[in-house]
Structures are given as C-alpha cells and as structure tokens.
Protein backbone atom coordinates (compact mmCIF):
# COMPACT_ATOMS: atom_id res chain seq x y z
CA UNK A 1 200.98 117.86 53.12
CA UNK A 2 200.28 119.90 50.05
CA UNK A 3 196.97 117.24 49.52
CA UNK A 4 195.67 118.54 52.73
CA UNK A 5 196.31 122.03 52.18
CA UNK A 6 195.02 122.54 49.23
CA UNK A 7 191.75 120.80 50.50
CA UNK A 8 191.65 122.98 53.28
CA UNK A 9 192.28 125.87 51.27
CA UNK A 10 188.66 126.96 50.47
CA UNK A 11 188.44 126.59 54.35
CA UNK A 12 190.96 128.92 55.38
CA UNK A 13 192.99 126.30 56.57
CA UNK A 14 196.72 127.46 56.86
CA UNK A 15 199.15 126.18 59.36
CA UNK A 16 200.53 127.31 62.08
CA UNK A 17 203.56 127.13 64.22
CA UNK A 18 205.03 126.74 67.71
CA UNK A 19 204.57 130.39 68.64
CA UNK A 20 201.40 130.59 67.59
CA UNK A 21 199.84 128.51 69.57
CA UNK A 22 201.66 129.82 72.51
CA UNK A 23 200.13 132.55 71.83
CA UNK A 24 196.79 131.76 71.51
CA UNK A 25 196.78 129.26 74.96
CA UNK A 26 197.97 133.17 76.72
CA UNK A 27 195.10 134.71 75.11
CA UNK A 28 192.60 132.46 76.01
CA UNK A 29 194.26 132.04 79.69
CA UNK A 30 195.22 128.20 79.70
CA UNK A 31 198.57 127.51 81.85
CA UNK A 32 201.26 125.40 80.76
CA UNK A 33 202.33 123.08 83.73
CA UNK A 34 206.08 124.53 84.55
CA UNK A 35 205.92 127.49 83.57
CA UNK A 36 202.94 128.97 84.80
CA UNK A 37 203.09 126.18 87.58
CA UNK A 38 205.99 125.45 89.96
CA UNK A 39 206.57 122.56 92.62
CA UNK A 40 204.21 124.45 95.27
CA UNK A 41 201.56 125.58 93.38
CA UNK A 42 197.64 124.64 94.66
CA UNK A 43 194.66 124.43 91.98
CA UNK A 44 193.36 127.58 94.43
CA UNK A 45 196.16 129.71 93.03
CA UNK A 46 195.29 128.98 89.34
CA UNK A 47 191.49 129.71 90.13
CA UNK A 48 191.01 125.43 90.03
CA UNK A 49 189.60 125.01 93.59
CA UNK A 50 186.38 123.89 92.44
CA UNK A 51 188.10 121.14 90.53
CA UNK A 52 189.17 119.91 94.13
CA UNK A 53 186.60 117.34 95.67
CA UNK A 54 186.86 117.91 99.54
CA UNK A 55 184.56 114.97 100.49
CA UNK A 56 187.11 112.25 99.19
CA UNK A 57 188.94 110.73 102.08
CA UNK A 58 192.00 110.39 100.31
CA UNK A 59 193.93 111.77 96.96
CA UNK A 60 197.04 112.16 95.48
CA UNK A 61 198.37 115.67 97.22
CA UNK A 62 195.64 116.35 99.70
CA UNK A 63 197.92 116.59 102.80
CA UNK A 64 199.91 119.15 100.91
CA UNK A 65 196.66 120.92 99.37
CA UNK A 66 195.68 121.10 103.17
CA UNK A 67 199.02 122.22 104.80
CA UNK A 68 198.98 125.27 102.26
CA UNK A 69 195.53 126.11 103.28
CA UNK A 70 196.31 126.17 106.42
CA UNK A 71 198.64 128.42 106.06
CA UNK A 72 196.28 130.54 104.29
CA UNK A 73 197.19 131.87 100.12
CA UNK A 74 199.07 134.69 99.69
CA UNK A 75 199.51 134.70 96.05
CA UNK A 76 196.77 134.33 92.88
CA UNK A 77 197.68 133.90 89.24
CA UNK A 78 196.38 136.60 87.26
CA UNK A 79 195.94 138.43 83.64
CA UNK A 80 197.87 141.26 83.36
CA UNK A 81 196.99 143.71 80.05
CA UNK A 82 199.50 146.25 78.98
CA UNK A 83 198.30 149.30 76.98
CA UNK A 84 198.41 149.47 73.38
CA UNK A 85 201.85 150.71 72.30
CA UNK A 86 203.52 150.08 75.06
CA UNK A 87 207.59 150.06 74.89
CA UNK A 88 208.67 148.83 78.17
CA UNK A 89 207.39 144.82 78.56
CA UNK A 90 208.52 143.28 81.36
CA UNK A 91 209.50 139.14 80.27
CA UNK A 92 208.86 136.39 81.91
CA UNK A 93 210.11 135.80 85.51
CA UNK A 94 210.50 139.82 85.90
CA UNK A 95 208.67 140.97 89.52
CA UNK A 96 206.29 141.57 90.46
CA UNK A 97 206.18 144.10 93.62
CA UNK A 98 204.08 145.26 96.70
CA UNK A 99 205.04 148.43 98.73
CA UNK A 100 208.39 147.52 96.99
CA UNK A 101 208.84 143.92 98.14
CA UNK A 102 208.73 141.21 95.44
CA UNK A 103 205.14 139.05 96.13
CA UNK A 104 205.03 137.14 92.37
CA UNK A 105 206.11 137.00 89.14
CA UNK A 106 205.28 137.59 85.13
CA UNK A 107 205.24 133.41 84.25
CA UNK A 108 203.90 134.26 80.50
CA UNK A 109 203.87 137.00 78.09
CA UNK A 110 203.51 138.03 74.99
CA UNK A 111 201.74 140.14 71.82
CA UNK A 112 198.08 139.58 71.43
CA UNK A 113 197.85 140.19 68.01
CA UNK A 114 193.79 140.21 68.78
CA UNK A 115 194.13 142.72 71.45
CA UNK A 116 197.04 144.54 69.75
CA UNK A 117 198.96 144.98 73.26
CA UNK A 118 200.45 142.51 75.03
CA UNK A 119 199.26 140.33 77.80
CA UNK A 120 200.58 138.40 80.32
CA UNK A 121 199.94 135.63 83.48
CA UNK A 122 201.36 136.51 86.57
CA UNK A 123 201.61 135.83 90.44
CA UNK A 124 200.51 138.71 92.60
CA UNK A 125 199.57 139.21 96.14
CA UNK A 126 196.18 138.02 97.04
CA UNK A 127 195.09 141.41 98.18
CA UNK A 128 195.40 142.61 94.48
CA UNK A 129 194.19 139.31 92.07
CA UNK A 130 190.78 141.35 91.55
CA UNK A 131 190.21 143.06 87.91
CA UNK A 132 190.88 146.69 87.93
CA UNK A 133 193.48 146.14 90.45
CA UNK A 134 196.87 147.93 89.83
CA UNK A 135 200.30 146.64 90.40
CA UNK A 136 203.72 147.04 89.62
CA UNK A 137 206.02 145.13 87.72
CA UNK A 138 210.25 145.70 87.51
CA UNK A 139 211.04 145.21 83.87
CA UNK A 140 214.64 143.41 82.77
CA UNK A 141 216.19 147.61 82.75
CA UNK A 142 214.69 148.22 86.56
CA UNK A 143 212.02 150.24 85.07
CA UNK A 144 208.97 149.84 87.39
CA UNK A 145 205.93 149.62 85.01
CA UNK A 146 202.13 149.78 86.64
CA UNK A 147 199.64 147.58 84.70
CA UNK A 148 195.81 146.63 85.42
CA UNK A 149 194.96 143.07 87.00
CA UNK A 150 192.09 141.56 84.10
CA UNK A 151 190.81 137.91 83.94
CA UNK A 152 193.15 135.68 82.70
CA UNK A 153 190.52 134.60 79.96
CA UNK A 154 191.87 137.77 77.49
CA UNK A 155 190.14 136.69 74.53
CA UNK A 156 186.83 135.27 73.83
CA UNK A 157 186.24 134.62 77.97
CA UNK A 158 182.88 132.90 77.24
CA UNK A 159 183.76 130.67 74.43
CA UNK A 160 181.61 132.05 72.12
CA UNK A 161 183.76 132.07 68.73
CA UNK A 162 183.72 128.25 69.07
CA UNK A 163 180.08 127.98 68.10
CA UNK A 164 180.48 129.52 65.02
C-alpha cells in the first residue's frame, strides 16, 4: 500500500472511498441496478432503448419489454439539479408529484462537489423528462420543493476530461 502510493504520488494518485465513487457514478449519470432500477423497469425508462435489438426473434425479457410498451411509458428517469445553497434536499425515495399525485421518485442523490449543489436521478412523468422541465418534489418534512429536469449526464456529458 504505502509502495504504491508513494509511486503514485507525483501522479496525484490518492485514494478514495465508498462515497466517493458514489458520488462520482451520480455525477456522471450511471445507474446502479436496485436502486435506480426496480423489478419493472424497461431499458426505455433509463434512456437504453437503443441498446434493445427489435429484429431478434427471441431474448431474455422481450415479452415483458413488449407488454410494457404496449401499455405505453408513463414514467422516464431523469437528472434533477438543485440550486446552489439549497437547504431543503429531498433523499432518496421522497416523491415526486404531478397536479399533486405521486408519478416517481428521487432513486439517488447527493452533493456534487463539482457542481457545488446537489444532484439527483429521479422518476417523473413522461410528460415532464425534457430539460428545463419543472417539477415538484415532497421532501422527508412535507416541504414541496420545485427543481429543473437536466440530463442525467451532470458532469462532463461528452466525456471529454477522459482524453486528457
């Protein structure tokens, strides 16, 4: 341990823990199966329907990628971005409500320390996944707290910092 620090040193290599790279997979908008997932979610929902070959004749959950599509989506995971300084974050699992009725939830969140605010991934009604969107979410205290719909990519979207 200490060998490969201090070789990594001049590098800026430092370590890093659990939380960290929590938060880092937020910023850059990967989901963590379970908890941005559940048992009905569809690649469609998680912006993944491209990953989805419709011209095989058969796959591992097609019927059940069909049946919801048939039923047509009602819900889209999003970005959510608080503003800076904010004092009132909802946590994870807290609403999130249209015209009052609960339509999705906050499934991540937490302090971008790149964004200073925090962020979060969240279920909303498919009438409001676009950016600039606003809906509301009830916080833990029943506070109702409106907050901008962004793309889920919060930092670095294009991927650039990894060529440098």
């Amino acid at each position: 341990w200490d060998t490969v620090i201090a070789a990594g040193k001049p590098h800026g290599l430092r370590p890093y823990g659990l939380e960290a790279s929590r938060i880092l997979r937020l910023e850059k908008g990967h989901i963590l199966i379970g908890q941005d997932t559940d048992a009905i979610t569809t690649p469609d929902e998680l912006g993944f329907g491209w990953a989805v070959s419709k011209k095989k004749p058969f796959f591992v959950g097609k019927r059940s990628i069909e049946m919801r599509a048939r039923l047509g989506q009602t819900r889209k995971l999003v970005g959510l971005q608080f503003p800076a300084g904010a004092r009132n974050i909802p946590g994870e699992s807290c609403l999130v409500l249209r015209n009052g009725a609960p339509v999705g939830q906050i499934t991540s969140v937490g302090y971008s320390p790149s964004l200073e605010r925090h962020i979060a991934l969240a279920y909303v009604h498919v009438d409001d996944q676009a950016e600039g969107s606003r809906v509301t979410v009830k916080c833990r205290d029943g506070e109702l707290v409106e907050v901008p719909v962004v793309a889920h990519a919060f930092f670095d979207p294009t991927n650039a910092r990894q060529e440098i």
